[in-house]
PDB file of N, CA and C in Angstrom:
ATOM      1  N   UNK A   1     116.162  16.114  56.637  1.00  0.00           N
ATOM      2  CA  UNK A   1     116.189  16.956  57.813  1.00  0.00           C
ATOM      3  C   UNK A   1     114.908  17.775  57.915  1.00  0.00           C
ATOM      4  N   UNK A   2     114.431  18.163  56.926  1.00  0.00           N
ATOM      5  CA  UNK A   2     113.444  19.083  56.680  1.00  0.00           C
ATOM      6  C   UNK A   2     112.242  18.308  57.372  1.00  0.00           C
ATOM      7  N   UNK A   3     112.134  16.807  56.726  1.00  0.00           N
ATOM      8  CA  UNK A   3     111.010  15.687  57.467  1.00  0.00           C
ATOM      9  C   UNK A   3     110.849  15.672  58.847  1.00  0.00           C
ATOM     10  N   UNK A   4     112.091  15.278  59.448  1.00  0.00           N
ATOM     11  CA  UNK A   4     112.691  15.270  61.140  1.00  0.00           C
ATOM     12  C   UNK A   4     111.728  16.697  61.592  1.00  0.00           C
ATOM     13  N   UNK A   5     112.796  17.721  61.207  1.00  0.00           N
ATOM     14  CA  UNK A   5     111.658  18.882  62.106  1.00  0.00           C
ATOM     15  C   UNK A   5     110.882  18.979  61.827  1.00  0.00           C
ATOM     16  N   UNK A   6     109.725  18.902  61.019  1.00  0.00           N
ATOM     17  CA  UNK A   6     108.511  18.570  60.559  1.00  0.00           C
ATOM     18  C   UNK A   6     107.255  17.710  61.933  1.00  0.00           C
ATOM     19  N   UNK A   7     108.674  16.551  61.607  1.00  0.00           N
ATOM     20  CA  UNK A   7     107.957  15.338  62.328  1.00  0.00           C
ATOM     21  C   UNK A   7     108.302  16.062  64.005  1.00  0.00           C
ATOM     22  N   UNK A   8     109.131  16.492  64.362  1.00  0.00           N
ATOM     23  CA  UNK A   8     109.468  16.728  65.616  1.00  0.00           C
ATOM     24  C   UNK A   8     108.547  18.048  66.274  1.00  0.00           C
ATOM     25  N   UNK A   9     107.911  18.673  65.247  1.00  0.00           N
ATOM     26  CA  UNK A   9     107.075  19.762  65.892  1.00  0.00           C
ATOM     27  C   UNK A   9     105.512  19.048  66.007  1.00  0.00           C
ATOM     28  N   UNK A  10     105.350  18.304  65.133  1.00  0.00           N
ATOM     29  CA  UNK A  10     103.840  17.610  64.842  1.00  0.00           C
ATOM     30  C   UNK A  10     103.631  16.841  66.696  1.00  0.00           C
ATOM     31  N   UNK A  11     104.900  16.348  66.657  1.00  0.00           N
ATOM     32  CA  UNK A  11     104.731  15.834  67.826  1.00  0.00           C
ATOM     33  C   UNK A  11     105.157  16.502  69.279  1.00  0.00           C
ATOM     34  N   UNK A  12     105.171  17.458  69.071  1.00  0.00           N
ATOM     35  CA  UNK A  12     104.837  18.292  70.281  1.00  0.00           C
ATOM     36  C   UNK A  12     106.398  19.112  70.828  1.00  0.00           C
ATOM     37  N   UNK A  13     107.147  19.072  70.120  1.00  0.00           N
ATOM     38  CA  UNK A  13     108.665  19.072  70.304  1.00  0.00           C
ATOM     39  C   UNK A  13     108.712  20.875  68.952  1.00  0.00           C
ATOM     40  N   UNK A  14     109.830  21.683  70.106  1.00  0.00           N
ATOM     41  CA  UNK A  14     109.943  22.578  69.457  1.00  0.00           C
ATOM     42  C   UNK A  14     111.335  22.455  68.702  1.00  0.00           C
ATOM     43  N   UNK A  15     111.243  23.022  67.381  1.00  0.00           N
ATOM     44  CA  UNK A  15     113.096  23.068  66.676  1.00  0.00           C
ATOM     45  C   UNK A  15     113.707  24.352  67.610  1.00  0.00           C
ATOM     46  N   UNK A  16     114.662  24.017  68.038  1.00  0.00           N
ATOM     47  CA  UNK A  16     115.669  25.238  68.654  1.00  0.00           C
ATOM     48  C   UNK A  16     116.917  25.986  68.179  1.00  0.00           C
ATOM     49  N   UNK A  17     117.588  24.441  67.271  1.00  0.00           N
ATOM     50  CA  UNK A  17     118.393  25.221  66.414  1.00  0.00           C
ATOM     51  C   UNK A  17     118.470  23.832  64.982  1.00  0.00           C
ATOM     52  N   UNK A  18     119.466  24.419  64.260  1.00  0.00           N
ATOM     53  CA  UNK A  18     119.727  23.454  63.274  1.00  0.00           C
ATOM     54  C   UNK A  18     120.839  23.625  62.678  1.00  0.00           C
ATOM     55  N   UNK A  19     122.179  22.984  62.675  1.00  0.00           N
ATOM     56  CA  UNK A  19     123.446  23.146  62.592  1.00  0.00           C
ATOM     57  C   UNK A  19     123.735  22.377  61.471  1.00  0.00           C
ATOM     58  N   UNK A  20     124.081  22.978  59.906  1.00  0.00           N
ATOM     59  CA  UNK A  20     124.850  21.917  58.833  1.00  0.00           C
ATOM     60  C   UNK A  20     125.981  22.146  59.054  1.00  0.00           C
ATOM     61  N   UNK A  21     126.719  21.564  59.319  1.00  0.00           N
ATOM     62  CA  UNK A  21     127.880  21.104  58.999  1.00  0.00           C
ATOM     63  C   UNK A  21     128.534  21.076  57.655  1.00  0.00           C
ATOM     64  N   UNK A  22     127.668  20.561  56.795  1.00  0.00           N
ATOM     65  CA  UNK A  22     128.337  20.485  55.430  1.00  0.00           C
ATOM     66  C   UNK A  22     128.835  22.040  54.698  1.00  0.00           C
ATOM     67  N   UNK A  23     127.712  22.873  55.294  1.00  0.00           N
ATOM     68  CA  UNK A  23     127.750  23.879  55.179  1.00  0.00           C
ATOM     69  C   UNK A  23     129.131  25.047  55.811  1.00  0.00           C
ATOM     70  N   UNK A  24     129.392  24.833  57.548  1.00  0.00           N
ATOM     71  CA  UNK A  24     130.666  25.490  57.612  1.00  0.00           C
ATOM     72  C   UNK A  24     131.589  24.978  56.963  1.00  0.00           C
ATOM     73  N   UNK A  25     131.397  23.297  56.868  1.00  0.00           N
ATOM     74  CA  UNK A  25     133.063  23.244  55.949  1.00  0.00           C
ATOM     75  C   UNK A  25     133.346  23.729  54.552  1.00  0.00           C
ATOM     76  N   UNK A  26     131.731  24.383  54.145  1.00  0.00           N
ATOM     77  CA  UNK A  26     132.403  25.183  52.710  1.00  0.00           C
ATOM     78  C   UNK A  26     133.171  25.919  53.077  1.00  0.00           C
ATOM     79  N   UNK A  27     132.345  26.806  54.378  1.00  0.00           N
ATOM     80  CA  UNK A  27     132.986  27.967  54.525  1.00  0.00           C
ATOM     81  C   UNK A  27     134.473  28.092  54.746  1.00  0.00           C
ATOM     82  N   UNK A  28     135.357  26.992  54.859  1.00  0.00           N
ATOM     83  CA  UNK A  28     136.351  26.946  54.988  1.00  0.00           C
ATOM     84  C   UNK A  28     137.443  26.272  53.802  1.00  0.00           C
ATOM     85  N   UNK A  29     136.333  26.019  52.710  1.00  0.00           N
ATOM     86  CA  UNK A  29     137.272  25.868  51.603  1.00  0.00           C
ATOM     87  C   UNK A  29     137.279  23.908  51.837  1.00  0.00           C
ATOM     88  N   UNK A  30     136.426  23.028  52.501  1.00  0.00           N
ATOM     89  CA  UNK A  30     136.462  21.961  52.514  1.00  0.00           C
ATOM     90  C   UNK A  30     135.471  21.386  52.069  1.00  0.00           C
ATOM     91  N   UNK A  31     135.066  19.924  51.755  1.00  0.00           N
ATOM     92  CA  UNK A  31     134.066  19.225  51.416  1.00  0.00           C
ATOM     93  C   UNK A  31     133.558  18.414  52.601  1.00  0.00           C
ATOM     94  N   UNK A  32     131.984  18.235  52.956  1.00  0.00           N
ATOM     95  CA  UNK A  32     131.345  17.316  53.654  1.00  0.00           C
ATOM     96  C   UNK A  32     129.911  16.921  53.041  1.00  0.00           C
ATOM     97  N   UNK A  33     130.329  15.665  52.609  1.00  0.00           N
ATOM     98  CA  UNK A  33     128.761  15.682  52.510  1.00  0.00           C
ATOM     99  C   UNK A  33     127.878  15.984  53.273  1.00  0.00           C
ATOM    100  N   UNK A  34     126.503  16.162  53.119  1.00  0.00           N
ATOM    101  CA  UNK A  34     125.401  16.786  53.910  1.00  0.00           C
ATOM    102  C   UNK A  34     125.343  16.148  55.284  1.00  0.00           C
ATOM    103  N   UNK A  35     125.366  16.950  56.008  1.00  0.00           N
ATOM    104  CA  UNK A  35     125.584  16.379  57.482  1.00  0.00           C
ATOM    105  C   UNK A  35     125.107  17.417  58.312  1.00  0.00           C
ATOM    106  N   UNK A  36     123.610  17.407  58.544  1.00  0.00           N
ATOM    107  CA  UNK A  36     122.985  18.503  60.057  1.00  0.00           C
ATOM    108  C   UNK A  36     122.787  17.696  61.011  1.00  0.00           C
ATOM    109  N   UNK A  37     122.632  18.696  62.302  1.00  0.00           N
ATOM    110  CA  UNK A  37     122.081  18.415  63.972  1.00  0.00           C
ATOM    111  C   UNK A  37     120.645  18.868  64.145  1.00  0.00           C
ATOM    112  N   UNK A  38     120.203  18.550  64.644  1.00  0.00           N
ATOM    113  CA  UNK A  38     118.581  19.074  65.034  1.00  0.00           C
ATOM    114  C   UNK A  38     118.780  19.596  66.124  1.00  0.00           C
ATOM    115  N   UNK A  39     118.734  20.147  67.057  1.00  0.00           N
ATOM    116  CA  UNK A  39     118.320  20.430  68.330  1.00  0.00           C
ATOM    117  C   UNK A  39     116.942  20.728  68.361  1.00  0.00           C
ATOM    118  N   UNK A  40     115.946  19.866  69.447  1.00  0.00           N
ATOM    119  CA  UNK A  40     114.794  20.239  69.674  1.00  0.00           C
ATOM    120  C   UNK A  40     114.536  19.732  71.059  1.00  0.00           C
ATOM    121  N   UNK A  41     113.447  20.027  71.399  1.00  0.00           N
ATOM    122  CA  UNK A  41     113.049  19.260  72.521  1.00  0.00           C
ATOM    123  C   UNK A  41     111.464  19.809  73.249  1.00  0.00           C
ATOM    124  N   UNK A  42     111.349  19.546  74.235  1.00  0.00           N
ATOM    125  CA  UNK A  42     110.108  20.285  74.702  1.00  0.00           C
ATOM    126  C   UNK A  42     110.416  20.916  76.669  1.00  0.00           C
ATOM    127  N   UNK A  43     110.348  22.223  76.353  1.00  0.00           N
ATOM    128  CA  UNK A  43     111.051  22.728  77.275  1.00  0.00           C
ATOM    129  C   UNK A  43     110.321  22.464  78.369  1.00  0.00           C
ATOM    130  N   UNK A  44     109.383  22.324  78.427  1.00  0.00           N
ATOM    131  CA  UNK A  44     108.093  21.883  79.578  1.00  0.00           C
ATOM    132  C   UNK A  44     108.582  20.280  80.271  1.00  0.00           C
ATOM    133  N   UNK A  45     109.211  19.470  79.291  1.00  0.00           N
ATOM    134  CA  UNK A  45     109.856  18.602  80.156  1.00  0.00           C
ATOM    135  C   UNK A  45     111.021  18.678  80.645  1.00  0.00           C
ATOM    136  N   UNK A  46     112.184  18.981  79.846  1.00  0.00           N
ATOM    137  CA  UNK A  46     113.058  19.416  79.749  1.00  0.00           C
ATOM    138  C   UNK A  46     113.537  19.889  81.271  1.00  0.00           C
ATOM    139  N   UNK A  47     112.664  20.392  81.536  1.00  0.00           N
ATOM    140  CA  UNK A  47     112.890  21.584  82.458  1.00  0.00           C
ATOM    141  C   UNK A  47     113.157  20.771  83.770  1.00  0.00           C
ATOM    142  N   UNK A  48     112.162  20.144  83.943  1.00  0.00           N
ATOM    143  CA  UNK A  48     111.818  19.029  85.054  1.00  0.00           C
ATOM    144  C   UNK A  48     112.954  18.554  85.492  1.00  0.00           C
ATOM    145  N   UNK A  49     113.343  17.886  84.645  1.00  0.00           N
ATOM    146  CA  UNK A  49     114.367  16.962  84.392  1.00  0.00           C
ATOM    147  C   UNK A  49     115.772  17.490  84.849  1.00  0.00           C
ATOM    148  N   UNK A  50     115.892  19.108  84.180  1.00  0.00           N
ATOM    149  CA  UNK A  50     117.066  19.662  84.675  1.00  0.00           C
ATOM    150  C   UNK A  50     117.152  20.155  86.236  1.00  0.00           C
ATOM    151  N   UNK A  51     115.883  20.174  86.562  1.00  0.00           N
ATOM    152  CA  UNK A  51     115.615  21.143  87.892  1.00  0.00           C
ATOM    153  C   UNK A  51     115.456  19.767  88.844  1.00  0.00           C
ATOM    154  N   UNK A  52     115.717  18.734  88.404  1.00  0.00           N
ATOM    155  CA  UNK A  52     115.900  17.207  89.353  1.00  0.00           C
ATOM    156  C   UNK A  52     117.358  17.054  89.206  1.00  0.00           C
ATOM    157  N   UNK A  53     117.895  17.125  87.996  1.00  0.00           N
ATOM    158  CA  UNK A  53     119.679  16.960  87.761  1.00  0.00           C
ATOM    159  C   UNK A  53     119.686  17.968  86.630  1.00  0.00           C
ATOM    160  N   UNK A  54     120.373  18.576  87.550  1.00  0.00           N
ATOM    161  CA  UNK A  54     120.928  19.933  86.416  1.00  0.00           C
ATOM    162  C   UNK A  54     121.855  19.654  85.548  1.00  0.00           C
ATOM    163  N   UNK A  55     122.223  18.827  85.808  1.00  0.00           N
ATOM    164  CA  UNK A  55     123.406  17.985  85.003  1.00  0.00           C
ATOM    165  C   UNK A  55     122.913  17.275  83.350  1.00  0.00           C
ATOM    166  N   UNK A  56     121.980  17.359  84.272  1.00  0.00           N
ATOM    167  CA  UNK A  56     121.184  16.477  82.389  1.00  0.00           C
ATOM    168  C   UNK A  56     121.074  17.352  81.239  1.00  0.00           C
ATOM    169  N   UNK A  57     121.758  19.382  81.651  1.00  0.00           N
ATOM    170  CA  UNK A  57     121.863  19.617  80.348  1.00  0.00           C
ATOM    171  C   UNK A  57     122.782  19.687  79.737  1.00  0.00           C
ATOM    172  N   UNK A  58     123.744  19.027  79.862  1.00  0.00           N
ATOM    173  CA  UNK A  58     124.753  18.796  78.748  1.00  0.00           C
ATOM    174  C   UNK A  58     124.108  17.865  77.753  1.00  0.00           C
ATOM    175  N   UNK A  59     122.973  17.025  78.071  1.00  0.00           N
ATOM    176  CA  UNK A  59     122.514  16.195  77.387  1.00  0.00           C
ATOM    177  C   UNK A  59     120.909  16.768  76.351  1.00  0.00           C
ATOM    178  N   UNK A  60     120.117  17.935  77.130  1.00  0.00           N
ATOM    179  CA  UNK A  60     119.191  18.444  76.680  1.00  0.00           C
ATOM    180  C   UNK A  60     119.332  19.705  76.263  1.00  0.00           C
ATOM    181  N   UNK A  61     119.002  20.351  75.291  1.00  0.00           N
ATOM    182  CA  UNK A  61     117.550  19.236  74.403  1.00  0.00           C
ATOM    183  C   UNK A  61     118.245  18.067  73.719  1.00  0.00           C
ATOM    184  N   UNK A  62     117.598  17.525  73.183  1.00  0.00           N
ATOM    185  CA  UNK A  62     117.290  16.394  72.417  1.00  0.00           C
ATOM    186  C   UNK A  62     118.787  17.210  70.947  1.00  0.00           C
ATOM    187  N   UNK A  63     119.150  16.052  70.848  1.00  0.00           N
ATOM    188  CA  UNK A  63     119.679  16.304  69.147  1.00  0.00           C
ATOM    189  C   UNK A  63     119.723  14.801  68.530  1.00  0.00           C
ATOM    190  N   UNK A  64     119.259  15.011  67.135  1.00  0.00           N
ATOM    191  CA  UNK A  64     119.899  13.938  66.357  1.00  0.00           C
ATOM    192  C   UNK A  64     120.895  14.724  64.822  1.00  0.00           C
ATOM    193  N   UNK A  65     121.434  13.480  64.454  1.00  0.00           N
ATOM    194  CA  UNK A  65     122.093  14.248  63.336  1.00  0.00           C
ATOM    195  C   UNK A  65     121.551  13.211  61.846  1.00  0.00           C
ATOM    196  N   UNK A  66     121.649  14.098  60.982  1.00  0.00           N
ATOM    197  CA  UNK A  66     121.165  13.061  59.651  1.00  0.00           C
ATOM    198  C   UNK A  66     122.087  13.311  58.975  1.00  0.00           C
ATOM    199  N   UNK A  67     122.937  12.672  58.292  1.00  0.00           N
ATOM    200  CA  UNK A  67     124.091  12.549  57.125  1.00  0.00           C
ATOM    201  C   UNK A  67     123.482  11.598  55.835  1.00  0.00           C
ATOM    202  N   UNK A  68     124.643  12.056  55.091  1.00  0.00           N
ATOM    203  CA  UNK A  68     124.217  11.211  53.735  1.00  0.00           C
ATOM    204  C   UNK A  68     125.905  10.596  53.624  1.00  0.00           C
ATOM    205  N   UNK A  69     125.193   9.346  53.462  1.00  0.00           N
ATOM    206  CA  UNK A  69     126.798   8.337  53.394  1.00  0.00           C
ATOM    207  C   UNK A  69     127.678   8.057  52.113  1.00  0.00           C
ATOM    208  N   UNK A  70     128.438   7.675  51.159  1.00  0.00           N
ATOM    209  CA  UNK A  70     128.924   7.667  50.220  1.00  0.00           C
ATOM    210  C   UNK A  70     128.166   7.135  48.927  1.00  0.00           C
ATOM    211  N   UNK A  71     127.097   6.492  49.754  1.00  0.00           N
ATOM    212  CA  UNK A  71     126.415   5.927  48.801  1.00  0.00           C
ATOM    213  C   UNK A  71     124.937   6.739  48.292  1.00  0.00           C
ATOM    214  N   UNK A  72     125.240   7.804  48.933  1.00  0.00           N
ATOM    215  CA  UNK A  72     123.879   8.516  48.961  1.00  0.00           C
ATOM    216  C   UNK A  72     122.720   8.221  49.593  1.00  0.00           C
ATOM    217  N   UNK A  73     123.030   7.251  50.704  1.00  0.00           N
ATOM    218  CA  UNK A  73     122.055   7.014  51.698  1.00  0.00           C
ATOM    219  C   UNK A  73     121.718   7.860  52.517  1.00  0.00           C
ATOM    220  N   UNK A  74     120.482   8.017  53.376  1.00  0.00           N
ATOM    221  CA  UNK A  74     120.433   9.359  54.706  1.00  0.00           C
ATOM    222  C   UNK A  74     119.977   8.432  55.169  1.00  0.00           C
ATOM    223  N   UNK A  75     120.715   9.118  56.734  1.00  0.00           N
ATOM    224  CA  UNK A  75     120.937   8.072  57.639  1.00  0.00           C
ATOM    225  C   UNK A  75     120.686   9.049  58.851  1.00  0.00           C
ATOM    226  N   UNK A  76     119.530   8.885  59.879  1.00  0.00           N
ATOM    227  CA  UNK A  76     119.290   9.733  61.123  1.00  0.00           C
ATOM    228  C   UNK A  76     119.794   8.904  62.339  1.00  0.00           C
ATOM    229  N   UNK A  77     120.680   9.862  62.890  1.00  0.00           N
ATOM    230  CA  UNK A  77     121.332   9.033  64.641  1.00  0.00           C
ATOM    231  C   UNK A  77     120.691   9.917  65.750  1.00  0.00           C
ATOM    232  N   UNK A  78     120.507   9.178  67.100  1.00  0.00           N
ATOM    233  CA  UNK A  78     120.313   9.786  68.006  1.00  0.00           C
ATOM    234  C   UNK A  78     121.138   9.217  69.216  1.00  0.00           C
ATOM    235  N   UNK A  79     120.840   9.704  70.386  1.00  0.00           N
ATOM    236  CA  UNK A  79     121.269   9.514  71.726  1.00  0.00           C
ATOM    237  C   UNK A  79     119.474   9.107  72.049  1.00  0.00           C
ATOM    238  N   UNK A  80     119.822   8.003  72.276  1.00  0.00           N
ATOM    239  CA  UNK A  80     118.667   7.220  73.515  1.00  0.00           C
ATOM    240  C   UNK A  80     118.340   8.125  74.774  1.00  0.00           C
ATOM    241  N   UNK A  81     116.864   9.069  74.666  1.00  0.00           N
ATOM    242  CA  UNK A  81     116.955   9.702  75.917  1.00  0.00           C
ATOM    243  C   UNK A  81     116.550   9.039  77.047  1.00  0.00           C
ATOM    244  N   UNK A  82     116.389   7.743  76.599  1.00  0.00           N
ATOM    245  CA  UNK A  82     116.336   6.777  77.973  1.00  0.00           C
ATOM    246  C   UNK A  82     117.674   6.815  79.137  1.00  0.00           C
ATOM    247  N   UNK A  83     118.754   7.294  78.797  1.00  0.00           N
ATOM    248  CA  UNK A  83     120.078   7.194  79.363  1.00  0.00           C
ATOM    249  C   UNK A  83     120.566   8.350  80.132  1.00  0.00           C
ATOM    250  N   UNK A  84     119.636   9.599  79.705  1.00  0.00           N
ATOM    251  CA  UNK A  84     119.491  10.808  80.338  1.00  0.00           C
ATOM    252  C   UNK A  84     119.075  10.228  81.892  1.00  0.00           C
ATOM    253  N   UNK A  85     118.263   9.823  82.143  1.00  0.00           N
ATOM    254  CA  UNK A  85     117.565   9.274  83.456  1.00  0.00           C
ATOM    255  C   UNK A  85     118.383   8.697  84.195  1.00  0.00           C
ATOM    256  N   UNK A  86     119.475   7.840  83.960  1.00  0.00           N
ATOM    257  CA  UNK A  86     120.226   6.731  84.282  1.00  0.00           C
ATOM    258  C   UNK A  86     121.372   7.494  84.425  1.00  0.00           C
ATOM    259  N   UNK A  87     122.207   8.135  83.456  1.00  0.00           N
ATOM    260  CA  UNK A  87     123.158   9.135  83.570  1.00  0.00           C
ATOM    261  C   UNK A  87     123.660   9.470  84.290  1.00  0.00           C
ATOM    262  N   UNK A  88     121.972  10.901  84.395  1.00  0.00           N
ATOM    263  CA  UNK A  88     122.187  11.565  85.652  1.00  0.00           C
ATOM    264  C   UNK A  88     121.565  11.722  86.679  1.00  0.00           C
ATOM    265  N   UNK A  89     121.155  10.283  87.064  1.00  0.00           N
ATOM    266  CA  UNK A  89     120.381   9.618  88.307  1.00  0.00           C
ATOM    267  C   UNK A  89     119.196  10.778  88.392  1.00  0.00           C
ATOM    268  N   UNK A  90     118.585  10.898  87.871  1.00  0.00           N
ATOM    269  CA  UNK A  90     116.720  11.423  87.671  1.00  0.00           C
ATOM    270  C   UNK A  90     115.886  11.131  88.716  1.00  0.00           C
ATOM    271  N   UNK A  91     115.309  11.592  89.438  1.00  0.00           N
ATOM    272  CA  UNK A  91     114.053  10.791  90.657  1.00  0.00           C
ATOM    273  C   UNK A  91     113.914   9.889  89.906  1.00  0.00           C
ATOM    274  N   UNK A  92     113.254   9.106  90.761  1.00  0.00           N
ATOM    275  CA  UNK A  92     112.797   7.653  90.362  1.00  0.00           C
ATOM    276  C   UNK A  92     111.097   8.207  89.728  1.00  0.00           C
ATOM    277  N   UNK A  93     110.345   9.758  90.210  1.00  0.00           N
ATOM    278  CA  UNK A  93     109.216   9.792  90.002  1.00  0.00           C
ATOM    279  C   UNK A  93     109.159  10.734  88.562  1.00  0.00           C
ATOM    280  N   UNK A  94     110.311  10.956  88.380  1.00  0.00           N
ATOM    281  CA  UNK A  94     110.425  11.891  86.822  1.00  0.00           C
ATOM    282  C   UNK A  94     111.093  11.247  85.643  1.00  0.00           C
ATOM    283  N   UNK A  95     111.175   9.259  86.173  1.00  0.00           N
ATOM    284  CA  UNK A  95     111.179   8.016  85.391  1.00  0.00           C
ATOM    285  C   UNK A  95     110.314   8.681  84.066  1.00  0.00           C
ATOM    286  N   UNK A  96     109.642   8.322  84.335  1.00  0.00           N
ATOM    287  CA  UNK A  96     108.643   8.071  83.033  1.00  0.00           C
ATOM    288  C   UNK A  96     108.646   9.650  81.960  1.00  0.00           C
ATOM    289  N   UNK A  97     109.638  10.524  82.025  1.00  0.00           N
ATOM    290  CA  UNK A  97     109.535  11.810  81.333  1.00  0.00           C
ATOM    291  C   UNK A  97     110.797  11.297  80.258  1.00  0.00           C
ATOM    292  N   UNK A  98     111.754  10.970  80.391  1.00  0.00           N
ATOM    293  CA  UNK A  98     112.499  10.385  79.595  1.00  0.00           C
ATOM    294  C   UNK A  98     112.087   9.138  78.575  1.00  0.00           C
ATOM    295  N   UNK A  99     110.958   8.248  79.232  1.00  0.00           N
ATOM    296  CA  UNK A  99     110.642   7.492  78.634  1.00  0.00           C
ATOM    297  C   UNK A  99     109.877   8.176  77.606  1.00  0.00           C
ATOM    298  N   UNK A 100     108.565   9.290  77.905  1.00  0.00           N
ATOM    299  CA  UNK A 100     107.824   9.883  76.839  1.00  0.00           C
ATOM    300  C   UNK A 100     108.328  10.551  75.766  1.00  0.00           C
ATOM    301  N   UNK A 101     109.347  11.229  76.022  1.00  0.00           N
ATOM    302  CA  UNK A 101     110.860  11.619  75.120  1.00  0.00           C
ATOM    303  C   UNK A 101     111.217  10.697  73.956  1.00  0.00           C
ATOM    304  N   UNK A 102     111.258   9.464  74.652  1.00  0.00           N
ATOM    305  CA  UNK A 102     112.329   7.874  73.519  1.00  0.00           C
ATOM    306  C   UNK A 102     110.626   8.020  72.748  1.00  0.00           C
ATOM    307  N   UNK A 103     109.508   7.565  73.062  1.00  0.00           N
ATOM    308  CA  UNK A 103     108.723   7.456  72.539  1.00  0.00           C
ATOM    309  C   UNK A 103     108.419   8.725  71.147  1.00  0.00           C
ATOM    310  N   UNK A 104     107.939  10.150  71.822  1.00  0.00           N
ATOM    311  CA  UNK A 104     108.276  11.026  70.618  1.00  0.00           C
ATOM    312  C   UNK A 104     108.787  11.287  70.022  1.00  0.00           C
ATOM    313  N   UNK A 105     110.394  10.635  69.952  1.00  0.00           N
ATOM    314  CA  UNK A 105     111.680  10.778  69.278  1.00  0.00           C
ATOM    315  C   UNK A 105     111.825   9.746  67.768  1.00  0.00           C
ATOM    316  N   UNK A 106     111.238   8.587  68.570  1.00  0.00           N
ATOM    317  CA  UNK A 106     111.409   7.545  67.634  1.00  0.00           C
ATOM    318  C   UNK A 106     109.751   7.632  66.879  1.00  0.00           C
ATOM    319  N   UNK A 107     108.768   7.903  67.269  1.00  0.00           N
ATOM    320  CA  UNK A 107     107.435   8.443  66.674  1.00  0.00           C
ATOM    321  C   UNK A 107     108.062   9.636  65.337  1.00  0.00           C
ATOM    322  N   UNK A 108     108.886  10.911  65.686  1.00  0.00           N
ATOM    323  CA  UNK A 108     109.126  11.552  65.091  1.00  0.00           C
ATOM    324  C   UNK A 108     110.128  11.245  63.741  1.00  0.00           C
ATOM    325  N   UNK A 109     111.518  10.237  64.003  1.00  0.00           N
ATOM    326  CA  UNK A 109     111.868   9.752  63.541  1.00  0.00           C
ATOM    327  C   UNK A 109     111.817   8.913  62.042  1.00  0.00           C
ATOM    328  N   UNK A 110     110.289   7.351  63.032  1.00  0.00           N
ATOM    329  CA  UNK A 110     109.698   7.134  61.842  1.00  0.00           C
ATOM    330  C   UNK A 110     108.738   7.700  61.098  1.00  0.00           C
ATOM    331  N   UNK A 111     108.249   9.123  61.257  1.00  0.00           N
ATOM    332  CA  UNK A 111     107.445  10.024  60.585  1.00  0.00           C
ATOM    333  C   UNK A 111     108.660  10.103  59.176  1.00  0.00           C
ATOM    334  N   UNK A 112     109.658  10.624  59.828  1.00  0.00           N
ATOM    335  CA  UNK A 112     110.615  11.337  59.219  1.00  0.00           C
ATOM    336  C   UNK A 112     110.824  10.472  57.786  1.00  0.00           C
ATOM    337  N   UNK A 113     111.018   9.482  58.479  1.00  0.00           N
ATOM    338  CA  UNK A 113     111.577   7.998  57.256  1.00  0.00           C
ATOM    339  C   UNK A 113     110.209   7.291  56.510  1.00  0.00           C
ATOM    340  N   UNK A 114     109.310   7.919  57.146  1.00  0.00           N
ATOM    341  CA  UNK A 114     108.227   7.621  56.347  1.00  0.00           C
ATOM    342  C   UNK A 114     107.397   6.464  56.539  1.00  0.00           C
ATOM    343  N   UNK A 115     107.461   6.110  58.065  1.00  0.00           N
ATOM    344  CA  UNK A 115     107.052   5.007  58.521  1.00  0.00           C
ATOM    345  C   UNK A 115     107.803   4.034  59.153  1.00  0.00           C
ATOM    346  N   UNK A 116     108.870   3.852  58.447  1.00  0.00           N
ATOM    347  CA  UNK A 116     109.697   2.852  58.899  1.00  0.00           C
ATOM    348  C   UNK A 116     110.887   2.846  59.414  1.00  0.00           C
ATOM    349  N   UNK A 117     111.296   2.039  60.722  1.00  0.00           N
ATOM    350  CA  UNK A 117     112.634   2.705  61.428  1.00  0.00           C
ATOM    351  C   UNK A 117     113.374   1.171  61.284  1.00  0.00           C
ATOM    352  N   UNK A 118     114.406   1.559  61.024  1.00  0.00           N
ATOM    353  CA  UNK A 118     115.829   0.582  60.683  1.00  0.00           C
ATOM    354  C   UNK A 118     116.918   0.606  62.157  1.00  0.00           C
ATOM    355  N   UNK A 119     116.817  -0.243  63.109  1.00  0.00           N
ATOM    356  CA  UNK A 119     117.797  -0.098  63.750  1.00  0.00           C
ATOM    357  C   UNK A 119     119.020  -0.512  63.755  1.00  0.00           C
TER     358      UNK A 119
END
């Protein structure tokens, strides 16, 4: 996780919040393995996007989540912000802001993993 926001500020994307999970369920006397959210995004697009479909912020900013699986694997998921556009019907001329998004996401991503992305 630490890599992710790392990688997600290098590339032009601010961290906004960062939610473990594994962490409230101590607080409640339960077990999870390690399991955070990222929230980031870049509010300069962001913005666009909402002020074309305001609707698109249930979807923005940006989050992915990274868990560690039984096997001690880490494993980073996202939402395709290609689908933001499509969703919530986006101008056709604020197309290409979602696309620059998938691009810094998955740029940030394989920073994160160290080069290499597993789909």
């Amino acid at each position: 996780m630490d890599r992710l926001a790392a990688a997600a500020a290098d590339n032009g994307m601010a961290v906004l919040a960062r939610i473990d999970h594994a962490a409230a369920a101590a607080q409640v006397d339960m077990v999870l393995r390690p399991t955070e959210v990222l929230i980031f995004g870049n509010p300069k697009v962001g913005t666009q996007i909402m002020q074309d479909a305001q609707t698109s912020g249930i979807d923005l900013p940006l989050k992915a989540l990274v868990w560690e699986d039984a096997a001690g694997k880490t494993w980073i998921g996202y939402n395709d912000p290609m689908s933001i556009g499509s969703r919530h019907v986006v101008h056709e001329r604020l197309k290409p802001l979602p696309r620059g998004m998938a691009d810094k996401l998955a740029k940030a991503v394989a920073s994160a993993l160290g080069g290499a992305l597993d789909s």
